[in-house]
C-alpha atoms as a PDB file:
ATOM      1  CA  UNK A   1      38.959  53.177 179.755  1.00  0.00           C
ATOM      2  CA  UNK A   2      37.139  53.469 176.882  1.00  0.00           C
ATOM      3  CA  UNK A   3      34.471  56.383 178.211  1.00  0.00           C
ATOM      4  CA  UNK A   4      37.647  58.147 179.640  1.00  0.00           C
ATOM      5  CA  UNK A   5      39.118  58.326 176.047  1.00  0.00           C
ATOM      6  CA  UNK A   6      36.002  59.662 174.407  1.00  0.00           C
ATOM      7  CA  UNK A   7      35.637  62.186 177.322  1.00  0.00           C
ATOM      8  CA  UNK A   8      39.215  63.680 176.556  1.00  0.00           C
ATOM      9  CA  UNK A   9      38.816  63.120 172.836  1.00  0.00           C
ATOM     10  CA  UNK A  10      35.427  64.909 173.358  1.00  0.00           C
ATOM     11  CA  UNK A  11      37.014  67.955 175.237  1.00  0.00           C
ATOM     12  CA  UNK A  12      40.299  68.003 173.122  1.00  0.00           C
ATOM     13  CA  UNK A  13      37.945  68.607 170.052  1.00  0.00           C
ATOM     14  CA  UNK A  14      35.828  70.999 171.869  1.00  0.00           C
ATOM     15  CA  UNK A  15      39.594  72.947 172.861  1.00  0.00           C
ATOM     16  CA  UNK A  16      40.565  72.953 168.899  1.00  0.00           C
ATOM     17  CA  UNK A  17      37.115  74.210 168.417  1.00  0.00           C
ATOM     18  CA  UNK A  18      37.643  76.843 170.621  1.00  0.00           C
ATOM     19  CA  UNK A  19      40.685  77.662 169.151  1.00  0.00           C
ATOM     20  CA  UNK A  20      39.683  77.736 166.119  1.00  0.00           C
ATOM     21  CA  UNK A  21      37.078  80.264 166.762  1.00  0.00           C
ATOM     22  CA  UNK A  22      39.731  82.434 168.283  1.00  0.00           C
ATOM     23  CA  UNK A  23      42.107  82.560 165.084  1.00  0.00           C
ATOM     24  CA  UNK A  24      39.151  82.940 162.850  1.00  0.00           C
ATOM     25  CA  UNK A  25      37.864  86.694 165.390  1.00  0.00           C
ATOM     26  CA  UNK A  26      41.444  87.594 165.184  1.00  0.00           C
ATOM     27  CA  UNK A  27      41.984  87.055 161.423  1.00  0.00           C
ATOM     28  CA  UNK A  28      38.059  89.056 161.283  1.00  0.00           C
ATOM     29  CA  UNK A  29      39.426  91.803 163.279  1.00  0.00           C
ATOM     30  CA  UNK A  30      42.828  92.209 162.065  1.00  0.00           C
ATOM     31  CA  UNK A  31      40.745  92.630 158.390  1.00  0.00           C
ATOM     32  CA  UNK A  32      38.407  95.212 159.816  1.00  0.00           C
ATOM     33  CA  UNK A  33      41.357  97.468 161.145  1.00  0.00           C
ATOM     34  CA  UNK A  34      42.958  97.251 157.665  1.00  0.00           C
ATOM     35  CA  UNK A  35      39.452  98.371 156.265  1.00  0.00           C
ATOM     36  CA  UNK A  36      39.426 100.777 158.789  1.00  0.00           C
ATOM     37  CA  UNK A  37      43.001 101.788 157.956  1.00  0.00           C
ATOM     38  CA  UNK A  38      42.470 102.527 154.207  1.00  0.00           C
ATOM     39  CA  UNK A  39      39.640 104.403 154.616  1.00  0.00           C
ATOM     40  CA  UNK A  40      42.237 106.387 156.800  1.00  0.00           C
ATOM     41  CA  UNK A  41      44.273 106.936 154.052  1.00  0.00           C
ATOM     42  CA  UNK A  42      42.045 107.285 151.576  1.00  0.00           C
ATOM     43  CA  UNK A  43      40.889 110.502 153.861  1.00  0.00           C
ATOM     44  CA  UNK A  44      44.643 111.462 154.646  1.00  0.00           C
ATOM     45  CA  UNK A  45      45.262 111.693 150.632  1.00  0.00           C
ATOM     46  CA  UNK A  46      42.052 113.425 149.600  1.00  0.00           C
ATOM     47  CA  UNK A  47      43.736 116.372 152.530  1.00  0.00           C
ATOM     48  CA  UNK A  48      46.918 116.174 150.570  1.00  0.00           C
ATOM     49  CA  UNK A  49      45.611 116.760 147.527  1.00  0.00           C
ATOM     50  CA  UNK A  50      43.529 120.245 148.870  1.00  0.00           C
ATOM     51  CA  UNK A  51      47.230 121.173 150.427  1.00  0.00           C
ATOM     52  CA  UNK A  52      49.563 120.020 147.169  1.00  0.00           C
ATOM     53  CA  UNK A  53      53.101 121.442 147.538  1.00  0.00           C
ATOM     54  CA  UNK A  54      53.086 122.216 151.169  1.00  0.00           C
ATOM     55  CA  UNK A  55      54.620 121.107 154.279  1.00  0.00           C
ATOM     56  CA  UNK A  56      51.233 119.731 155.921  1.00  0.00           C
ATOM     57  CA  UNK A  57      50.504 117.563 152.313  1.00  0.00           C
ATOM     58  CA  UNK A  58      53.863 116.275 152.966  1.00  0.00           C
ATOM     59  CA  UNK A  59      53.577 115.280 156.539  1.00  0.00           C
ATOM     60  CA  UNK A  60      50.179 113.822 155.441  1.00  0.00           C
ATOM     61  CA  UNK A  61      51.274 111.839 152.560  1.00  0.00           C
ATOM     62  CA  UNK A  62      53.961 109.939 155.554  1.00  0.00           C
ATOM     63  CA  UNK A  63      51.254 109.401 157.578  1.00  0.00           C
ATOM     64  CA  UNK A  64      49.279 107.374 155.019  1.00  0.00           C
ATOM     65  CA  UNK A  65      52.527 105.720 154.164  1.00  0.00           C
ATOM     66  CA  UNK A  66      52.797 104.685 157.513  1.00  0.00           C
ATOM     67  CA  UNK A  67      49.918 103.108 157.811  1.00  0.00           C
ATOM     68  CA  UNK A  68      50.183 101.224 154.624  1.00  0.00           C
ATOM     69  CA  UNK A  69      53.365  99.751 156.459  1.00  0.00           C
ATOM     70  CA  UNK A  70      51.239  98.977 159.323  1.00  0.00           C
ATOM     71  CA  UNK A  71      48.288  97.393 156.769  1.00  0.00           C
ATOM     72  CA  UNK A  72      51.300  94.899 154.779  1.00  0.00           C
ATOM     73  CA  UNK A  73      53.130  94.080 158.030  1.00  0.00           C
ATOM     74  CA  UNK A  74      49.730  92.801 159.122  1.00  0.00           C
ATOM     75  CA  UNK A  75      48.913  91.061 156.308  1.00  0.00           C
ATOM     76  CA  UNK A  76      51.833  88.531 157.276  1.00  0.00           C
ATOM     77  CA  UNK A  77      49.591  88.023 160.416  1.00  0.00           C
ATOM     78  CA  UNK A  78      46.565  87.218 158.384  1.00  0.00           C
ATOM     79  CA  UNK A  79      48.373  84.906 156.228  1.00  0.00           C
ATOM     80  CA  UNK A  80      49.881  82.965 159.673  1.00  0.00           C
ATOM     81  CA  UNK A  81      46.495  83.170 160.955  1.00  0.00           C
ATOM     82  CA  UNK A  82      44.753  81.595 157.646  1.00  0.00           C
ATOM     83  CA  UNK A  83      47.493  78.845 157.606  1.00  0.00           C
ATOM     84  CA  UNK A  84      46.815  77.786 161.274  1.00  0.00           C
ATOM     85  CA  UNK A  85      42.701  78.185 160.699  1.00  0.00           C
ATOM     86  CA  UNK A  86      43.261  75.878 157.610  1.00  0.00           C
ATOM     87  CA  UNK A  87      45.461  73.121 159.563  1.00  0.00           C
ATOM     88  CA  UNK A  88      42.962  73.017 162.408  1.00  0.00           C
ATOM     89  CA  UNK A  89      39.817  72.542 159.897  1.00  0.00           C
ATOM     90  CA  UNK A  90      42.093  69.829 158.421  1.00  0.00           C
ATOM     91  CA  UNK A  91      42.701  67.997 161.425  1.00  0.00           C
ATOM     92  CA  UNK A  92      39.433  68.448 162.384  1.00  0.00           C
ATOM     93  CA  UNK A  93      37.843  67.117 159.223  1.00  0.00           C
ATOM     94  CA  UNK A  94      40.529  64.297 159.656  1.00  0.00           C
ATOM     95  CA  UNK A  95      39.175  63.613 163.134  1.00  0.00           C
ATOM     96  CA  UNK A  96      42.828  64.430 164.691  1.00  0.00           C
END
């Protein structure tokens, strides 16, 4: 009984592991497409400014607004992420 209790206790921590390493690509990726997004905007508003007062500046300025709305609704998703990375390398650490 005893060997079959470290086996599952050995592949339930391998599993959180696993997991683990999942949240932790998606929290890396979901911070590269934010980087990738503000450099987006940072391009969208240098147009704007060489087009100030006209229809296209306009329709560029909502664009980078847009994805700023994008870049703070992910941020709740990095901040869900974080939590769930942190509670995992607690219960890890705690031998859970």
């Amino acid at each position: 009984i005893e060997k079959l209790e470290q086996e599952l206790k050995i592949r339930d921590d391998r599993d959180k592991h696993a997991a683990l390493e999942r949240l932790k690509e998606k929290q890396r990726q979901i911070e590269s497409q934010n980087k990738q997004d503000w450099q987006r905007i940072f391009d969208l508003r240098r147009k704007a400014m060489r087009d100030r007062g006209t229809e296209a500046s306009r329709e560029l300025e909502r664009e980078a607004m847009d994805i700023q709305l994008q870049i703070s609704r992910r941020g709740q998703d990095v901040r869900d992420l974080a939590s769930q990375v942190e509670k995992l390398e607690a219960d890890a650490r705690d031998g859970r």
